[in-house]
C-alpha atoms as a PDB file:
ATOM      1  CA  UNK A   1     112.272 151.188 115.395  1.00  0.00           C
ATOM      2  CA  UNK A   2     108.619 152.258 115.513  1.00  0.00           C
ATOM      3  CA  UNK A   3     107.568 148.422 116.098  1.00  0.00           C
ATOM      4  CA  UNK A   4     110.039 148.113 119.086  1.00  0.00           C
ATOM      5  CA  UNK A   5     108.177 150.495 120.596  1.00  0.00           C
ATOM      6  CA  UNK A   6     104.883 150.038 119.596  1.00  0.00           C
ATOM      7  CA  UNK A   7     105.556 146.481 121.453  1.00  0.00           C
ATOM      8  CA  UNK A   8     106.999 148.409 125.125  1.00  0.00           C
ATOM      9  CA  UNK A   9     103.989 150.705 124.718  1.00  0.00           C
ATOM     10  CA  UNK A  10     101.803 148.063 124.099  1.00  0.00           C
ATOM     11  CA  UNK A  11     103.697 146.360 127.500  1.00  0.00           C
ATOM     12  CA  UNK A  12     102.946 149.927 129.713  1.00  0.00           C
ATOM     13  CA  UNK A  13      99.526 149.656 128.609  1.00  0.00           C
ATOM     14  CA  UNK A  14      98.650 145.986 129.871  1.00  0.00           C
ATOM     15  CA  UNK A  15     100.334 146.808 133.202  1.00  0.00           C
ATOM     16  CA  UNK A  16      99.297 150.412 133.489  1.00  0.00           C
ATOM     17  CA  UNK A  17     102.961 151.351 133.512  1.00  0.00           C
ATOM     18  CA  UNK A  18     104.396 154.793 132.626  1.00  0.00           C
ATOM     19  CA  UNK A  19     108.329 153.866 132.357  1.00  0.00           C
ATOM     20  CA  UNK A  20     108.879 156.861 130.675  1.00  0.00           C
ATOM     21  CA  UNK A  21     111.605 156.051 128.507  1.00  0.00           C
ATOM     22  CA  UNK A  22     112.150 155.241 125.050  1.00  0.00           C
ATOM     23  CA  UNK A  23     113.631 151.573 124.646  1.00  0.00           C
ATOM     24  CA  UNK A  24     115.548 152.135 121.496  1.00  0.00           C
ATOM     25  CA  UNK A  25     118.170 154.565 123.983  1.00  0.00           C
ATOM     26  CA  UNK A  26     118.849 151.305 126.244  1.00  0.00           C
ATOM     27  CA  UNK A  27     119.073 149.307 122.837  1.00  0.00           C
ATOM     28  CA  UNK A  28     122.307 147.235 121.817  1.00  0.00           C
ATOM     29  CA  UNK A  29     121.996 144.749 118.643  1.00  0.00           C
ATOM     30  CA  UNK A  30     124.307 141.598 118.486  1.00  0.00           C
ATOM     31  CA  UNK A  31     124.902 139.224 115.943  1.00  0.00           C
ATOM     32  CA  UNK A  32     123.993 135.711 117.508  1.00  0.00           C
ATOM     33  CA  UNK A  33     126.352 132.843 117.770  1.00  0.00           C
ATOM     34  CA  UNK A  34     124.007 130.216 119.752  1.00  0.00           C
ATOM     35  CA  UNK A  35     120.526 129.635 120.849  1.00  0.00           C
ATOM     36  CA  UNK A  36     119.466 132.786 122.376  1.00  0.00           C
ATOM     37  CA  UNK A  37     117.892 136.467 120.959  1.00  0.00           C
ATOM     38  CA  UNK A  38     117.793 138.525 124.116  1.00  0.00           C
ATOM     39  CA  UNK A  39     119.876 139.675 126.631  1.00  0.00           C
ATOM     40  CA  UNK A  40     119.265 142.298 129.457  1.00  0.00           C
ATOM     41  CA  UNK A  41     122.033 143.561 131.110  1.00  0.00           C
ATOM     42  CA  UNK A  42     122.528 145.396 134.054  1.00  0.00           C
ATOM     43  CA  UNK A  43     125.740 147.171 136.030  1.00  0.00           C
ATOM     44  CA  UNK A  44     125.474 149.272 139.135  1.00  0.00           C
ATOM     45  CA  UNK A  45     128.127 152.359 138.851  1.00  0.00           C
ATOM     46  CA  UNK A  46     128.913 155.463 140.866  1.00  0.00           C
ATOM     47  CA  UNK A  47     126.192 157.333 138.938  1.00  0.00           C
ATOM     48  CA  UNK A  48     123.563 154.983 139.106  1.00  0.00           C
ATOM     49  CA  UNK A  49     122.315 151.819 137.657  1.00  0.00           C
ATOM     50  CA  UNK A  50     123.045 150.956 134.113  1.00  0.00           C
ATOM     51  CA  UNK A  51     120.809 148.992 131.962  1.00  0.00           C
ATOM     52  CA  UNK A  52     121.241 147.588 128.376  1.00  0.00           C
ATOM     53  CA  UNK A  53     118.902 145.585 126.335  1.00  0.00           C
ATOM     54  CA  UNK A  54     120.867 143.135 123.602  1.00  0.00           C
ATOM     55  CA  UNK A  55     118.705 142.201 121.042  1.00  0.00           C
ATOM     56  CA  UNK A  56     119.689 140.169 117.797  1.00  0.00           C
ATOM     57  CA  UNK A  57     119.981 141.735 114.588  1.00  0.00           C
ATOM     58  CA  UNK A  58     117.388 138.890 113.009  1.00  0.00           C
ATOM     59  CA  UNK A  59     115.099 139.602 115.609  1.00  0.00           C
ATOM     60  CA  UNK A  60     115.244 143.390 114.729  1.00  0.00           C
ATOM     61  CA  UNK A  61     114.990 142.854 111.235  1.00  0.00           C
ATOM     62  CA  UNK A  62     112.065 140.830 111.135  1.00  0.00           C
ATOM     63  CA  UNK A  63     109.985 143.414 113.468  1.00  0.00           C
ATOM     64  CA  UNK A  64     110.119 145.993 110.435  1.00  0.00           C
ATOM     65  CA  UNK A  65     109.295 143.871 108.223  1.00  0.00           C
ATOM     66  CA  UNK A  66     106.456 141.975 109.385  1.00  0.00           C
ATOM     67  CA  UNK A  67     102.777 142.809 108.863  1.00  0.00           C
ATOM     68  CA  UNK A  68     101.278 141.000 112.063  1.00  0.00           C
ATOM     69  CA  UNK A  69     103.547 140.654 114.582  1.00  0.00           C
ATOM     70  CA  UNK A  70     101.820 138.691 117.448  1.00  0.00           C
ATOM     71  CA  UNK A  71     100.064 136.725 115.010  1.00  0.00           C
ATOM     72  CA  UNK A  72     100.842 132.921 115.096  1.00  0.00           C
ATOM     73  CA  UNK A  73     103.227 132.731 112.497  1.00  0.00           C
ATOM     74  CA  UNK A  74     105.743 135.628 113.726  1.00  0.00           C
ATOM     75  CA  UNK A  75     105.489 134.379 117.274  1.00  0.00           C
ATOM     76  CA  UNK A  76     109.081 132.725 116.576  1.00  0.00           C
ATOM     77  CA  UNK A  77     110.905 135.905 116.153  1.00  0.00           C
ATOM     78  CA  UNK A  78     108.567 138.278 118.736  1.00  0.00           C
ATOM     79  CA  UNK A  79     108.889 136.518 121.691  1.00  0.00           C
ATOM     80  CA  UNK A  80     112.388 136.854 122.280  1.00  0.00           C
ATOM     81  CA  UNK A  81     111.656 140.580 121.776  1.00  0.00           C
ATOM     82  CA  UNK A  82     108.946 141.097 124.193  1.00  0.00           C
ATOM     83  CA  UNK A  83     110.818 139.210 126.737  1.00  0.00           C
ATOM     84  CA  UNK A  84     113.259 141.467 126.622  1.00  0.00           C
ATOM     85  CA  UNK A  85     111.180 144.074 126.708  1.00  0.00           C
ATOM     86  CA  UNK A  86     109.513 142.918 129.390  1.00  0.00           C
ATOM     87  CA  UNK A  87     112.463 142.403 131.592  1.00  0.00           C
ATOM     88  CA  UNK A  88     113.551 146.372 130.769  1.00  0.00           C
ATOM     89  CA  UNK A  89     110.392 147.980 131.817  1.00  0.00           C
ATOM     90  CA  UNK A  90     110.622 145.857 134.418  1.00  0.00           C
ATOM     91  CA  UNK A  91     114.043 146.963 136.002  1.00  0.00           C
ATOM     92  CA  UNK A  92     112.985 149.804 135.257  1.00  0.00           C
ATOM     93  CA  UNK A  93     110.119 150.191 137.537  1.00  0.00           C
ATOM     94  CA  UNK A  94     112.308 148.075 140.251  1.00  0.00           C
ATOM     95  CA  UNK A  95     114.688 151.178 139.898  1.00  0.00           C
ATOM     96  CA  UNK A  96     112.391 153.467 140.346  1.00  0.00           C
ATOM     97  CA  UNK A  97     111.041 152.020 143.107  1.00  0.00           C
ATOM     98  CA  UNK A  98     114.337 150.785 144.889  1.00  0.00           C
ATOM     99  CA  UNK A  99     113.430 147.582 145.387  1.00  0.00           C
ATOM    100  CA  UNK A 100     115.633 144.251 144.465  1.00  0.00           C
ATOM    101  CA  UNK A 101     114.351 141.865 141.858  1.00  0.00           C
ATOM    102  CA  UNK A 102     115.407 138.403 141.428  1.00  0.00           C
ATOM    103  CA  UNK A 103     116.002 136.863 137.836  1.00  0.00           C
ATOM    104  CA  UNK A 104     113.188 134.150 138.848  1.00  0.00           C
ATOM    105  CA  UNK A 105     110.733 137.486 139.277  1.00  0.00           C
ATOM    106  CA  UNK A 106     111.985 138.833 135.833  1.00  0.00           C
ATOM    107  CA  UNK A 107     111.596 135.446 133.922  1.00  0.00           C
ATOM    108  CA  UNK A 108     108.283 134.923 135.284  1.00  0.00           C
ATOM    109  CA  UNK A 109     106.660 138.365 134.783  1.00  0.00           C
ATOM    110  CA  UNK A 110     107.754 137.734 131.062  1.00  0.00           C
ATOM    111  CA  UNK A 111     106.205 134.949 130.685  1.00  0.00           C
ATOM    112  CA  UNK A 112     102.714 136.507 131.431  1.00  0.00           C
ATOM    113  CA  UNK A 113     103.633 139.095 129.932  1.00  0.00           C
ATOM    114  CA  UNK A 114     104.089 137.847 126.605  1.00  0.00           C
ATOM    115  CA  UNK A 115     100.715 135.962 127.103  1.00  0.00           C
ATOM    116  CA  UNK A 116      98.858 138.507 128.039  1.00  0.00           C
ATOM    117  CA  UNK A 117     100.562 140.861 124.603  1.00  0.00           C
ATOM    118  CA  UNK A 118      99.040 138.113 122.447  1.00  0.00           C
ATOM    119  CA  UNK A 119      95.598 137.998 124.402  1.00  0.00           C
ATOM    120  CA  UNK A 120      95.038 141.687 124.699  1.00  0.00           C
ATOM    121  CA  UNK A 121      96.086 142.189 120.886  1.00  0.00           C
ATOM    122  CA  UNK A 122      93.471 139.392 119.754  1.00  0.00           C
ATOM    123  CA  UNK A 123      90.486 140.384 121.808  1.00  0.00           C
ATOM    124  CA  UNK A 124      87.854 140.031 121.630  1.00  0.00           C
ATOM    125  CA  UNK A 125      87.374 138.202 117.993  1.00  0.00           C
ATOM    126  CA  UNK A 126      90.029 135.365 119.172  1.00  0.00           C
ATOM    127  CA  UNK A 127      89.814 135.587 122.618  1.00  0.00           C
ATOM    128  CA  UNK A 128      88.317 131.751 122.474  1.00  0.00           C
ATOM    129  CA  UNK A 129      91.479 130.694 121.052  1.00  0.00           C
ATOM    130  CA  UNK A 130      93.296 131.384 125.037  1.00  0.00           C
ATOM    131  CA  UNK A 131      93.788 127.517 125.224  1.00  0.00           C
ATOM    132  CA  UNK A 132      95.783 127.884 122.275  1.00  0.00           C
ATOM    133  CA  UNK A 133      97.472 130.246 123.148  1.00  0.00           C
ATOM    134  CA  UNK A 134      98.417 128.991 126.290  1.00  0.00           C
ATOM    135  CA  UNK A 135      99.513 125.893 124.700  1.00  0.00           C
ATOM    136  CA  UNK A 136     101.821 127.507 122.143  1.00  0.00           C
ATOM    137  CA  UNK A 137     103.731 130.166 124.510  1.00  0.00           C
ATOM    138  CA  UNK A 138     103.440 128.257 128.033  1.00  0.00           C
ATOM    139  CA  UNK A 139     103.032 124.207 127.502  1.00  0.00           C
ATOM    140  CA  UNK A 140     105.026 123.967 125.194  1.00  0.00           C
ATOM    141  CA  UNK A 141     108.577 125.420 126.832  1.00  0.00           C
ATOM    142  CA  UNK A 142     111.778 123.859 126.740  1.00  0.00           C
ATOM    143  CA  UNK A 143     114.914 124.777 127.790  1.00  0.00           C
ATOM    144  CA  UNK A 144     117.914 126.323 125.642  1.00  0.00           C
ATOM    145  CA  UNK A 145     120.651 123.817 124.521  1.00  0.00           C
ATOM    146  CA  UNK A 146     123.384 126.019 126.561  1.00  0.00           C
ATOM    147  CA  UNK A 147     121.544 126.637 129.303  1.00  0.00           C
ATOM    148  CA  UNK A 148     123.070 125.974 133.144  1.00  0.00           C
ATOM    149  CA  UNK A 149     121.126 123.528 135.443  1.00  0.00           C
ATOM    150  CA  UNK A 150     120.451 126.443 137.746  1.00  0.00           C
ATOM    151  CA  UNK A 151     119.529 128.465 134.283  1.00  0.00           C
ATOM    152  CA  UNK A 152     117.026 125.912 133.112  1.00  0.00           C
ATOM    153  CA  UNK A 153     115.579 125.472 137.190  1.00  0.00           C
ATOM    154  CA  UNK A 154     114.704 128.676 137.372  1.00  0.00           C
ATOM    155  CA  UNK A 155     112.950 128.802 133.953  1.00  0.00           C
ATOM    156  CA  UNK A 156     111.382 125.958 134.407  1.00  0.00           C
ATOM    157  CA  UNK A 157     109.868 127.281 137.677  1.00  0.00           C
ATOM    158  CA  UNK A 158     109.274 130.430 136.372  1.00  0.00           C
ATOM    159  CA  UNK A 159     107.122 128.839 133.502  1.00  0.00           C
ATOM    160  CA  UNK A 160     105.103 126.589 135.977  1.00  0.00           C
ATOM    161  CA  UNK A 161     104.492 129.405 138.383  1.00  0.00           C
ATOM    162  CA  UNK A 162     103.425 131.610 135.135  1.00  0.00           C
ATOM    163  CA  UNK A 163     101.200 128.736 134.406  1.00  0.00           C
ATOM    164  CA  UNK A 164      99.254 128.097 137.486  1.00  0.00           C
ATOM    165  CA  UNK A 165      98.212 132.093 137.132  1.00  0.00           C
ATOM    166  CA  UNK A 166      97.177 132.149 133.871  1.00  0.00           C
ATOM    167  CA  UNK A 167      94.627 129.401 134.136  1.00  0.00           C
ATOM    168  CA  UNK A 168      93.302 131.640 136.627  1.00  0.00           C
ATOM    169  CA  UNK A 169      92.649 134.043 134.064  1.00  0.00           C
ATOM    170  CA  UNK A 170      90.557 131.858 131.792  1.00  0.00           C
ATOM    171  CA  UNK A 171      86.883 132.331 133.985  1.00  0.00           C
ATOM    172  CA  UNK A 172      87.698 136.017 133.085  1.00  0.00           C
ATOM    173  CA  UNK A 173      88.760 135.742 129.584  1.00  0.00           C
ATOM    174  CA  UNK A 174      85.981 132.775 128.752  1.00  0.00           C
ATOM    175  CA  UNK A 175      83.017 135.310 130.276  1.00  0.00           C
ATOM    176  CA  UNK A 176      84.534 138.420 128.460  1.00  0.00           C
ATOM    177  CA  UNK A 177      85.615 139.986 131.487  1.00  0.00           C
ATOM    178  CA  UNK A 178      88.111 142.338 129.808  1.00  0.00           C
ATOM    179  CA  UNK A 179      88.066 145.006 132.837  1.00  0.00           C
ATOM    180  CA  UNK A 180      88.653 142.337 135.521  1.00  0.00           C
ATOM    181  CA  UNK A 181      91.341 140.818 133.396  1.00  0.00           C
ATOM    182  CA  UNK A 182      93.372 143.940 133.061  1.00  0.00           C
ATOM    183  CA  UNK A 183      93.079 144.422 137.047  1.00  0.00           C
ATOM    184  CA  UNK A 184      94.236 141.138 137.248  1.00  0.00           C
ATOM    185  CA  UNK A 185      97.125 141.286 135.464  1.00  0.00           C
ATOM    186  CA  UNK A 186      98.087 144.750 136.882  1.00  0.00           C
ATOM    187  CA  UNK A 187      98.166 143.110 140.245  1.00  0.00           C
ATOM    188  CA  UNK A 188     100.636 140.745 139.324  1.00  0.00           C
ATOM    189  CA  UNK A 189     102.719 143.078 137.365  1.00  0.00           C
ATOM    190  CA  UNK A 190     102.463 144.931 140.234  1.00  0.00           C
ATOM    191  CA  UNK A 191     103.795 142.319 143.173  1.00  0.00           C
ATOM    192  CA  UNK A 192     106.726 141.097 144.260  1.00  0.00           C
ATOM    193  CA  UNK A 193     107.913 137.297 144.122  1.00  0.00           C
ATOM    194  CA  UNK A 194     105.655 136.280 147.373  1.00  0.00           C
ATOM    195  CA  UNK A 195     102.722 138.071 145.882  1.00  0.00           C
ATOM    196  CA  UNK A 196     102.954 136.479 142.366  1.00  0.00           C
ATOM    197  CA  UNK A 197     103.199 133.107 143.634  1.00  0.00           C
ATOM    198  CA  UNK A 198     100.505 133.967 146.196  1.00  0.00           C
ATOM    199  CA  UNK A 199      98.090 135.343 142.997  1.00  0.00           C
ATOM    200  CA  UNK A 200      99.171 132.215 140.851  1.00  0.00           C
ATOM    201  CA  UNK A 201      98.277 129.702 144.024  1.00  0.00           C
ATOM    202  CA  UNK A 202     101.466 128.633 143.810  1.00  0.00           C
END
């Protein structure tokens, strides 16, 4: 499980987050029988609150055996994986702090999240392919065959509002700002829903 998490690790880092935990514990693999590769679950009980992350077996298989996993061509398969990797280290830190967090705030921190994974991991020699980038993992959503209407609402808004901050980021990432990207990005990891939306102009 060393690239499971490398990946979380790699999430702390761009946030500036020190979860403390090891992912793998929280871990539960599934067999899928639909569209869908992640699942993050969470129960409150008289001992606390319970989280699981559900990951599919394919997904899991094809981390330890690929050589470049945010590269272009293993996208497919990582995605689902650092979504739901974003969404633990997420509760998480909501946890910690005691503060409620809405599915919308979970969906859309994942979705910079998992931009800002590729970016980071492809600076600075590729850092003019952001466009691209942006293209691939934001522009070109759709929603999941068995999603709900209020399922695909809320990722569709989640995606827009995800949108309208990134191409905020590109005067930092086209003048090489790497510092003032990271602060950037911490900020937003760091705020609730009002302040996200607030950051992305939304």
């Amino acid at each position: 499980m060393r690239a499971l998490r490398g990946l979380y690790r790699g999430l702390e880092a761009v946030n500036g987050a020190d979860s403390g935990i090891d992912p793998v514990a929280f871990l539960v693999p599934f067999t899928p029988r639909g569209a869908g590769d992640e699942l993050v679950l969470v129960r409150e009980s008289e001992s606390g609150v319970e989280i699981a992350l559900a990951l599919a077996e394919p997904a899991l298989a094809h981390l330890e055996h690929s050589s470049n996993l945010l590269g272009d061509a293993a996208l497919a398969h990582t995605l689902p994986v650092i979504e739901g990797l974003s969404h633990l280290l997420y509760l998480v830190e909501a946890v910690r702090r005691e503060r409620p967090v809405s599915a919308l705030e979970l969906e859309t921190q994942a979705d910079v999240d998992k931009l800002a994974l590729c970016l980071l991991a492809r600076w600075p020699a590729h850092r003019h392919d952001f466009p691209h980038l942006v293209d691939r993992l934001l522009c070109q959503w759709s929603p999941l065959p068995n999603q709900t209407p209020p399922e695909r609402e809320r990722y569709s808004t989640a995606n827009r509002i995800a949108l309208a901050f990134v191409r905020r980021l590109a005067r930092l990432v086209d003048a090489g700002q790497l510092a003032n990207l990271r602060r950037l990005l911490r900020r937003f990891w760091s705020a609730d829903m009002p302040g996200k939306l607030a950051l992305a102009g939304a």
